[in-house]
Protein backbone atom coordinates (compact mmCIF):
# COMPACT_ATOMS: atom_id res chain seq x y z
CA UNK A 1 -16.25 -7.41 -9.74
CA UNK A 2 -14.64 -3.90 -10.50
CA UNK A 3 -11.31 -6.01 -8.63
CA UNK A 4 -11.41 -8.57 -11.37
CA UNK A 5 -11.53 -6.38 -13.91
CA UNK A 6 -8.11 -5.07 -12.82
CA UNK A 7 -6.50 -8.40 -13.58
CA UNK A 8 -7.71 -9.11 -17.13
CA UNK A 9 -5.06 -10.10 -18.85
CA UNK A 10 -4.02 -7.76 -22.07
CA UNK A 11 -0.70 -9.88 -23.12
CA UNK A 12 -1.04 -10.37 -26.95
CA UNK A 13 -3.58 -13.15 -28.67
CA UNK A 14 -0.65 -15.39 -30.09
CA UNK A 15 1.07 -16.30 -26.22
CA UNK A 16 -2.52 -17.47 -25.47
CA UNK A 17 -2.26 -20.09 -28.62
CA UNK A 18 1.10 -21.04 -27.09
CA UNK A 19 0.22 -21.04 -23.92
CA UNK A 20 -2.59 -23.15 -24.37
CA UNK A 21 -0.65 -25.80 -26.86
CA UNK A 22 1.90 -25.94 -24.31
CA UNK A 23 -0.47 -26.71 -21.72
CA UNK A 24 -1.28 -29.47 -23.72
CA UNK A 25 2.23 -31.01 -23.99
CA UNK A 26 3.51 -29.50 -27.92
CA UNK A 27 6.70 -29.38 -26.91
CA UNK A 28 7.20 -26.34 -30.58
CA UNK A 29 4.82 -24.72 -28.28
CA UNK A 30 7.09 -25.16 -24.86
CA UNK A 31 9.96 -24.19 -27.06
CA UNK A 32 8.86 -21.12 -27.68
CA UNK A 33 7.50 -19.62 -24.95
CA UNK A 34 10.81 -20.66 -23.05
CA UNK A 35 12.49 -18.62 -25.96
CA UNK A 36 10.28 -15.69 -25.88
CA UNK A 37 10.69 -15.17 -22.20
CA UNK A 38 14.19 -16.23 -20.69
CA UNK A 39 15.57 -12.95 -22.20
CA UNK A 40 12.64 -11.24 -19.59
CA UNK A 41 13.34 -13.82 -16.75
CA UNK A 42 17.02 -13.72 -16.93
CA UNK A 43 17.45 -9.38 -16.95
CA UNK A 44 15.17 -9.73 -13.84
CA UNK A 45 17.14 -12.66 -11.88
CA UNK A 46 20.72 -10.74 -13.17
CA UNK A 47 19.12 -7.66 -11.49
CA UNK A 48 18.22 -9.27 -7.92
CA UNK A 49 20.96 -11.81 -8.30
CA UNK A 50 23.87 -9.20 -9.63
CA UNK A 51 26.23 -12.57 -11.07
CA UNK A 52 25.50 -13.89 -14.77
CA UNK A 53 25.58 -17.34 -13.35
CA UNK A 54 23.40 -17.00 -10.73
CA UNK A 55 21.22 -15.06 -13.65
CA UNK A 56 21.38 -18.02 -16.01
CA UNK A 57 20.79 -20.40 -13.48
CA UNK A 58 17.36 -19.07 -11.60
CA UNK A 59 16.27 -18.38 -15.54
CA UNK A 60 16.52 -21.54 -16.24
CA UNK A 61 14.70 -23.36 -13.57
CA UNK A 62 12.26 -20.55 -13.72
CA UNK A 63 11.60 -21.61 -16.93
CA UNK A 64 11.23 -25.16 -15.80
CA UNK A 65 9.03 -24.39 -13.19
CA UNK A 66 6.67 -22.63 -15.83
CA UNK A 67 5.80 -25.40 -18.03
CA UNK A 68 5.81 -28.19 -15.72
CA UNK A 69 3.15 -25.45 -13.52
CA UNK A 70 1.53 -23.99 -16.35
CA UNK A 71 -1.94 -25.98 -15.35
CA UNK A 72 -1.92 -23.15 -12.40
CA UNK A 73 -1.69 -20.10 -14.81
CA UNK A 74 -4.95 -18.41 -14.60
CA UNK A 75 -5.47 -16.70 -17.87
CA UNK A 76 -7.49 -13.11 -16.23
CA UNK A 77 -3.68 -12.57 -15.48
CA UNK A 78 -0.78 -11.36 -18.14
CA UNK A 79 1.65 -14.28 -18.33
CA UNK A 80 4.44 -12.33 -18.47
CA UNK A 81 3.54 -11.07 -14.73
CA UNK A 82 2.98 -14.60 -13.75
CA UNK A 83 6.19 -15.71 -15.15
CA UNK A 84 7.84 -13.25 -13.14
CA UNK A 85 6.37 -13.97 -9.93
CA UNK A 86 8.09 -17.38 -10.55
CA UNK A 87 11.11 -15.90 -11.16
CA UNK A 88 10.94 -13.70 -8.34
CA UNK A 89 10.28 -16.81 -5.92
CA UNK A 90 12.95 -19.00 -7.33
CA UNK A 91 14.68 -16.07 -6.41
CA UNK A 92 14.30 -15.99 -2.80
CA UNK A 93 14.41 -19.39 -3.09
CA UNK A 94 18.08 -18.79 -3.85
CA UNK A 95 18.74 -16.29 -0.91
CA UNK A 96 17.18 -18.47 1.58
CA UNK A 97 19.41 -21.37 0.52
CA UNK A 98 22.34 -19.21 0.90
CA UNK A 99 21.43 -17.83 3.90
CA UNK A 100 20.59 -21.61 5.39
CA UNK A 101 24.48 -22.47 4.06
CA UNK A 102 25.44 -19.40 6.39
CA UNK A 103 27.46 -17.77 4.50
CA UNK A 104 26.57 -13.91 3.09
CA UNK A 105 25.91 -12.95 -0.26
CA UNK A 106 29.21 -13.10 -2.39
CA UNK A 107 30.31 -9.35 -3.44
CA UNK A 108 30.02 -8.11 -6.94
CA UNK A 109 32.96 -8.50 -8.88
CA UNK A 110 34.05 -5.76 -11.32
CA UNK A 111 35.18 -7.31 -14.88
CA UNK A 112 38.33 -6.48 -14.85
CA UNK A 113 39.52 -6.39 -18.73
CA UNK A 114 38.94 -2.91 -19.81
CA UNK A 115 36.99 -2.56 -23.09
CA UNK A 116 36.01 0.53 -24.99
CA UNK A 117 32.53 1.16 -24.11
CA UNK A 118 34.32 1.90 -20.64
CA UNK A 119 35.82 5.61 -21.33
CA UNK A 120 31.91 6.10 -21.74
CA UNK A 121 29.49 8.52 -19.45
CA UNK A 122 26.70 6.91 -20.26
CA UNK A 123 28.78 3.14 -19.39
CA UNK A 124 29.83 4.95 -16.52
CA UNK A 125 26.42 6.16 -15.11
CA UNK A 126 25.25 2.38 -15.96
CA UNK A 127 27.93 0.95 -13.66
CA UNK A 128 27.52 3.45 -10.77
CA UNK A 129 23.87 2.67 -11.40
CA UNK A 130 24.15 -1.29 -11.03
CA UNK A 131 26.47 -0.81 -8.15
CA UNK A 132 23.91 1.42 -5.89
CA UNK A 133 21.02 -1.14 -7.09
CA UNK A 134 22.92 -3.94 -5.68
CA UNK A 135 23.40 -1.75 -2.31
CA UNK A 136 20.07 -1.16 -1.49
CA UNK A 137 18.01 -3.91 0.22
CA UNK A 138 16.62 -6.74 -1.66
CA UNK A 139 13.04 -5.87 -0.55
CA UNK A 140 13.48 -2.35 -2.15
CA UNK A 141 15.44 -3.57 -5.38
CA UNK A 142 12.66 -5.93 -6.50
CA UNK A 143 10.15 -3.10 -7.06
CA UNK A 144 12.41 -0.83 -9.05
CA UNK A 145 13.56 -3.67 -11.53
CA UNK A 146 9.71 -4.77 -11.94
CA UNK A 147 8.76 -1.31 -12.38
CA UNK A 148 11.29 0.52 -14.06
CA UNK A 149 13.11 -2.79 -16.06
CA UNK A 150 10.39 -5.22 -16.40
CA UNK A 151 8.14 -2.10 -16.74
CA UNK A 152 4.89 -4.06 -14.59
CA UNK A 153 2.14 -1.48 -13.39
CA UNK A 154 1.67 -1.02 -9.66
CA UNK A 155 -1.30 -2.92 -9.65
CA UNK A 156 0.56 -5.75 -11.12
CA UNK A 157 3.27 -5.37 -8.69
CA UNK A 158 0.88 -5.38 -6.00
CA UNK A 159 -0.62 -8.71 -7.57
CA UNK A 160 2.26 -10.08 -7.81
CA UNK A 161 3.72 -9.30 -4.25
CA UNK A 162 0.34 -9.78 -2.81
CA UNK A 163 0.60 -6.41 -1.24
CA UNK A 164 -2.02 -3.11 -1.00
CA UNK A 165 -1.42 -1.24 -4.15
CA UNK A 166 -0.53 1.98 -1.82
CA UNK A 167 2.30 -0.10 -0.17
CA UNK A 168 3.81 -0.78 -3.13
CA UNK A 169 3.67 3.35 -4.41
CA UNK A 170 5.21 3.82 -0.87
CA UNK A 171 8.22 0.93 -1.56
CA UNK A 172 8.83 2.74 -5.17
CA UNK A 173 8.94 6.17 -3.47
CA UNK A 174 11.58 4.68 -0.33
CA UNK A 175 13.30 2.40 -3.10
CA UNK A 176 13.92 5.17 -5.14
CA UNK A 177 15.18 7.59 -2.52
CA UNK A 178 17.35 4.53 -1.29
CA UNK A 179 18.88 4.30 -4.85
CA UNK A 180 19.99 8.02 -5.25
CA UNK A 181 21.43 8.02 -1.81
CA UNK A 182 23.50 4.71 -3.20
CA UNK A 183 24.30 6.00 -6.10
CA UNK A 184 25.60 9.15 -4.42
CA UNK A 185 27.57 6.87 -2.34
CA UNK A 186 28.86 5.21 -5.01
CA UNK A 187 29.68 7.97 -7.28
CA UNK A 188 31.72 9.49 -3.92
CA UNK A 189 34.10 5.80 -4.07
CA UNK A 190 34.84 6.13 -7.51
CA UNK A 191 31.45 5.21 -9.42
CA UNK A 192 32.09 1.17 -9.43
CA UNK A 193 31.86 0.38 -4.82
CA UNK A 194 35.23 0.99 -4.78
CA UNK A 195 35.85 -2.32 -6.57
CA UNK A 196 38.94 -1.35 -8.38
């Protein structure tokens, strides 16, 4: 009832012409709707992942998974939040296979060729920034990137990680304070981890 209304999907009227031509196997329509959202699914998987590869990789079989799955898309929902619920378990997907190989999540790895952009505050702040996010705990980092990159509402967070809409305000309010305690931390090594 007043629940379902909170789901109703408000994505625009032309992915729902895809979506549905897609479903039915136009591979134009497949095409585009892997174009239109690998640039979403890949800045969420390089911010959980932190490596391009990795990015690039979980994107893409995201993607895959999407329109071989798209039968189980239920249309009260905004695709966009369903396609990143697929990202997000491909995902942890990913960690769990790491963790199974036993070995611990390879460090981030500055780029070390300096460029311009570098001298920068604002490149600066973005660095110190992507550092602390990688610091803080996976379970905290995925509800800042959907909520501050990938801009979801709580209630589609809460969909999404099948949580109480309150327990997702409280992760945002923990996440957050986690982040400017990183970033402090951060900022106090140098403002890149100390990966000079």
């Amino acid at each position: 009832m007043a629940v379902t209304a909170l789901h109703l999907q408000d994505a625009e009227p032309d992915d729902s012409a895809w979506i549905e031509a897609a479903r039915s196997g136009d591979p134009a329509a497949c095409a585009w709707l892997a174009e239109r959202y690998s640039p979403t699914v890949y800045r969420f998987a390089l911010r959980m992942m932190r490596d391009e590869q990795d990015a690039s990789d979980i994107c893409q079989e995201t993607l895959v998974k999407v329109l071989r799955n798209l039968h189980r898309y239920d249309a009260r929902w905004r695709f966009q939040t369903w396609v990143l619920s697929v990202a997000r378990n491909t995902c942890i997907d990913e960690f769990r296979r790491r963790r199974h190989r036993s070995y611990d999540e390879a460090p981030d790895v500055a780029d070390p060729r300096p460029g311009p952009l570098e001298l920068s505050a604002e490149l600066e702040r973005s660095v110190t920034l992507h550092a602390a996010l990688g610091r803080i705990p996976p379970l905290y980092r995925e509800v800042l990137v959907l909520y501050h990159f990938e801009h979801l509402k709580y209630r589609e967070i809460a969909d999404m990680l099948d949580l109480p809409i309150g327990t997702v305000m409280n992760r945002i309010f923990r996440a957050r304070q986690k982040l400017r305690d990183a970033y402090d931390a951060v900022e106090a090594e140098g403002g890149d981890g100390g990966r000079r």
